[in-house]
N, C-alpha and C. Protein backbone atom coordinates (compact mmCIF):
# COMPACT_ATOMS: atom_id res chain seq x y z
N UNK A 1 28.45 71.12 77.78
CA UNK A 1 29.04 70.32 78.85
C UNK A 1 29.25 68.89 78.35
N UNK A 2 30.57 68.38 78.55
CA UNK A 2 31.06 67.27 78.14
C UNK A 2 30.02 66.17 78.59
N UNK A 3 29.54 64.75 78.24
CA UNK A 3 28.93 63.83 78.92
C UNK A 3 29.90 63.13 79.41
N UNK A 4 29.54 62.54 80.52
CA UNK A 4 30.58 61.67 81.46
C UNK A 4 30.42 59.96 80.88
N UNK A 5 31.49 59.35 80.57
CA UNK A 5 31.35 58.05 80.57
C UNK A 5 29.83 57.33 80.73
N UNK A 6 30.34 57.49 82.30
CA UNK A 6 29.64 56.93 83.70
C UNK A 6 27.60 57.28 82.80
N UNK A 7 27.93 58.60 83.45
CA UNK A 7 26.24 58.99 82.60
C UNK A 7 25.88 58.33 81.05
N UNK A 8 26.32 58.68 80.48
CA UNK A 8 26.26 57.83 78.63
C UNK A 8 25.85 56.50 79.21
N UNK A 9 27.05 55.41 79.33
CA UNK A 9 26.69 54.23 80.23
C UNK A 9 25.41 54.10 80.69
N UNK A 10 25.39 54.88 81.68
CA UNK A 10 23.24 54.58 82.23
C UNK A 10 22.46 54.86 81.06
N UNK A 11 22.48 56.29 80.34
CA UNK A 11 21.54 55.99 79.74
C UNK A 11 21.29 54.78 78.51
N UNK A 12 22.52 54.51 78.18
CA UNK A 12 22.42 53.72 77.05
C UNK A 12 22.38 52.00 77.38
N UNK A 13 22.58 51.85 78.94
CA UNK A 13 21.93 50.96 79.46
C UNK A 13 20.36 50.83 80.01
N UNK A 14 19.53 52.05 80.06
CA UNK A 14 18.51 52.58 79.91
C UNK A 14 17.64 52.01 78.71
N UNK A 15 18.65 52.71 78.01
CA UNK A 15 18.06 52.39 75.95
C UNK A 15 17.84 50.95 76.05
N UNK A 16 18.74 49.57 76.73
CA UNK A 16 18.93 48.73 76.06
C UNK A 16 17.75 48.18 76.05
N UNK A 17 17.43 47.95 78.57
CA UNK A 17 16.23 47.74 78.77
C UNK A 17 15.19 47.93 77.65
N UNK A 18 15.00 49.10 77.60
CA UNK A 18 13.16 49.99 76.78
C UNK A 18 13.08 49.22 75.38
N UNK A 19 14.38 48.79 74.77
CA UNK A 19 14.47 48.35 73.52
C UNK A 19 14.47 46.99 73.63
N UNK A 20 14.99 45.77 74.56
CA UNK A 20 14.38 44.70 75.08
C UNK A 20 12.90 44.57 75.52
N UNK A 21 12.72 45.48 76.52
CA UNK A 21 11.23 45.00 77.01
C UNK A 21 10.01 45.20 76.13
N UNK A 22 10.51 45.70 74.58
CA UNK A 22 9.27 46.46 73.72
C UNK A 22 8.45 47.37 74.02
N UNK A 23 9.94 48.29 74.87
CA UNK A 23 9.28 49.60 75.56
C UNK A 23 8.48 49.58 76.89
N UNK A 24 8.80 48.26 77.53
CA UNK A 24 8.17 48.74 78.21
C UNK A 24 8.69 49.21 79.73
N UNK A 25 10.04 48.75 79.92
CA UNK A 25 10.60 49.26 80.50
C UNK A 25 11.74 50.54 80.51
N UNK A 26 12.87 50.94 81.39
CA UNK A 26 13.50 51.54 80.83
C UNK A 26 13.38 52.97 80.40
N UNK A 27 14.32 53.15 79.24
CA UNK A 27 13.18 54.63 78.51
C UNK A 27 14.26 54.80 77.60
N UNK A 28 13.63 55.52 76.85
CA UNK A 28 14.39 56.06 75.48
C UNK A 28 15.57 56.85 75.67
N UNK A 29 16.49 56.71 74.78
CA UNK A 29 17.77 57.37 75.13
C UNK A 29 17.73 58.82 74.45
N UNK A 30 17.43 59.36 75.38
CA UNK A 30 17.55 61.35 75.00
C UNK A 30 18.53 62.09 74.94
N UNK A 31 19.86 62.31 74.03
CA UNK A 31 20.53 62.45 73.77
C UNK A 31 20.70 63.78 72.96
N UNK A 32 20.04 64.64 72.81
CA UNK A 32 19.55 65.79 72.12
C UNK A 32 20.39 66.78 72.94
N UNK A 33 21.15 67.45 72.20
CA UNK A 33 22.55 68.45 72.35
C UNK A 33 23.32 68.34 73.22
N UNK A 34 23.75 66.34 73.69
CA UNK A 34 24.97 65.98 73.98
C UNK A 34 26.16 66.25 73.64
N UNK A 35 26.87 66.54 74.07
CA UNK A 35 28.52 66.78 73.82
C UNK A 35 29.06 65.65 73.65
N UNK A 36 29.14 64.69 72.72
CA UNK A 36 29.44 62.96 72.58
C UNK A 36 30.64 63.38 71.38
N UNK A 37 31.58 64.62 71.55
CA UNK A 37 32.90 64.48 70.63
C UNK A 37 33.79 63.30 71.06
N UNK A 38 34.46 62.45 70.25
CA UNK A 38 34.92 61.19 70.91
C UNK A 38 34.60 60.38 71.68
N UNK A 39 33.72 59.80 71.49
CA UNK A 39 32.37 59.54 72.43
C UNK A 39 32.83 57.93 71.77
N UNK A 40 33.40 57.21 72.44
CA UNK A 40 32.98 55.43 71.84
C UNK A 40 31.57 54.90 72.17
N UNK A 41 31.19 55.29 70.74
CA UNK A 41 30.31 54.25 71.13
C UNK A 41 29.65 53.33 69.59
N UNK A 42 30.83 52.90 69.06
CA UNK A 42 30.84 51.12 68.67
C UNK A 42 30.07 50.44 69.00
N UNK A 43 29.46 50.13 68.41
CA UNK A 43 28.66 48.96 68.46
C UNK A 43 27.34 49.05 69.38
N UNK A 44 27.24 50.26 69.86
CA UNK A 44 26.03 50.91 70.92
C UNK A 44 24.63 50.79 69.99
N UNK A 45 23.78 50.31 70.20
CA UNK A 45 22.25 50.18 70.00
C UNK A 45 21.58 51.40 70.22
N UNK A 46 21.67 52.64 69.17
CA UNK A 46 20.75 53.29 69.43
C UNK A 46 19.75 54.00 68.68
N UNK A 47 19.33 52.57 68.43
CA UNK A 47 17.79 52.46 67.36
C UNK A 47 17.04 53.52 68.30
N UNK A 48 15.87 54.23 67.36
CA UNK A 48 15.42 54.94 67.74
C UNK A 48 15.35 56.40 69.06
N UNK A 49 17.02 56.53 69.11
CA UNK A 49 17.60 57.00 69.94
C UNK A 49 17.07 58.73 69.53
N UNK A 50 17.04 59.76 70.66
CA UNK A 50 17.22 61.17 70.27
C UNK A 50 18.43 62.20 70.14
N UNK A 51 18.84 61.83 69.18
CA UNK A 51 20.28 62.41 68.87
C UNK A 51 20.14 64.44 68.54
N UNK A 52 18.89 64.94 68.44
CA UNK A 52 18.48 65.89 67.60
C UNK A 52 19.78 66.77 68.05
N UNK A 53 20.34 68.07 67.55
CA UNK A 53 21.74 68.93 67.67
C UNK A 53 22.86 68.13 69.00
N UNK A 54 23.20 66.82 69.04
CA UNK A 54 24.19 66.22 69.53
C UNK A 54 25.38 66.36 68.67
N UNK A 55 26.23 66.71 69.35
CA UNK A 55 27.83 67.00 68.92
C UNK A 55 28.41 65.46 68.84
N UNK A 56 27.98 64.36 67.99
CA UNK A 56 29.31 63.54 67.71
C UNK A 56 30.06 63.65 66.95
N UNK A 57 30.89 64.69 66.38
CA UNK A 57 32.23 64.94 66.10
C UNK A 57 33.54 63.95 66.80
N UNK A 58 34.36 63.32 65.71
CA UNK A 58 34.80 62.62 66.00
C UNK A 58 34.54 60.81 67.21
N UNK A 59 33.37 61.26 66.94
CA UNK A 59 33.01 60.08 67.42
C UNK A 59 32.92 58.36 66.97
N UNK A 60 33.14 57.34 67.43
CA UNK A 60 33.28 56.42 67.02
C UNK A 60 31.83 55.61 66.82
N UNK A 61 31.05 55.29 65.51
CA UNK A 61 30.31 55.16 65.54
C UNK A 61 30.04 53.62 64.60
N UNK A 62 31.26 53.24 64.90
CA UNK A 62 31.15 51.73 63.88
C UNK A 62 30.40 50.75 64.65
N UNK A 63 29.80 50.34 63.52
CA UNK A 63 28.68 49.18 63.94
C UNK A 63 27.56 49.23 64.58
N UNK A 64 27.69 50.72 65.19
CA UNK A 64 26.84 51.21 65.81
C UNK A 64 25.13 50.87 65.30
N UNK A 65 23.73 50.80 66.36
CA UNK A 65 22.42 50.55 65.23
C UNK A 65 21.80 52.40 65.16
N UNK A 66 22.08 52.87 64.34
CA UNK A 66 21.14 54.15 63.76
C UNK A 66 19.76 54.14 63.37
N UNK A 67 19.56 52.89 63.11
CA UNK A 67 18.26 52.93 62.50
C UNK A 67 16.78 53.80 63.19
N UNK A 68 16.18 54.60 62.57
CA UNK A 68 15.11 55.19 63.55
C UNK A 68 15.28 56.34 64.36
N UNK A 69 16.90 56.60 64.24
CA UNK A 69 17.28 57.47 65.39
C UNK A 69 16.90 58.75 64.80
N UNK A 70 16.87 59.92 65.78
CA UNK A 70 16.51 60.98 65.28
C UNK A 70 18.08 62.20 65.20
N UNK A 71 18.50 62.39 64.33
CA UNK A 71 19.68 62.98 64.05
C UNK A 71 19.86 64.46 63.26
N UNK A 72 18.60 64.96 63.37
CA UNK A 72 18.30 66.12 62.42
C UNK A 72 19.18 67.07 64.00
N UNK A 73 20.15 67.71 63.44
CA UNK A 73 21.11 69.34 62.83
C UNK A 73 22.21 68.36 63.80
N UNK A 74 22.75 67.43 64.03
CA UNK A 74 23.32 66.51 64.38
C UNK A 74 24.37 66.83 64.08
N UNK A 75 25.64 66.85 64.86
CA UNK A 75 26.68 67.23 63.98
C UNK A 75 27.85 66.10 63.91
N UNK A 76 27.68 65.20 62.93
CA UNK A 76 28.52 64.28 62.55
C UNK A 76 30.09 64.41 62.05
N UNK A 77 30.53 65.75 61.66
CA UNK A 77 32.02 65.46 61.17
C UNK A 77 32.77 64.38 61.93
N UNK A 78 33.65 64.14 61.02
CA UNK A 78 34.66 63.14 61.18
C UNK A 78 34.27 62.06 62.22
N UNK A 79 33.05 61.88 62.22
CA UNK A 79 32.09 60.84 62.88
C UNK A 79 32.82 59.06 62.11
């Protein structure tokens, strides 16, 4: 099932909180077998994010922060 804008948006306004407050608000962005094909998300912060079997195929991922994230069977083509 496709993710909606709207939803992505919360959670990754979710992420930003938990990653400002030094966790302590907020919450981690759980993203684990999202449908994020063409998914903008440039410049999105998602350090320590749960990406685990998420479909970003063709997704826009420039500038994006990866660091920490968890991306194992992840499917990146033309990412």
């Amino acid at each position: 099932l496709k993710m909606t804008d709207e939803k992505l948006n919360e959670i990754l306004e979710e992420h930003s909180k938990w990653l400002s407050s030094g966790r302590q608000e907020g919450c981690c962005a759980d993203l684990s077998g999202a449908d994020l094909r063409y998914a903008d998300l440039s410049y999105a912060d998602l350090s320590h994010a749960d990406l685990r079997y998420a479909d970003l195929s063709h997704a826009d991922l420039g500038h994006a922060n990866l660091e920490g994230a968890n991306l194992s069977h992840a499917d990146l083509r033309n990412a």
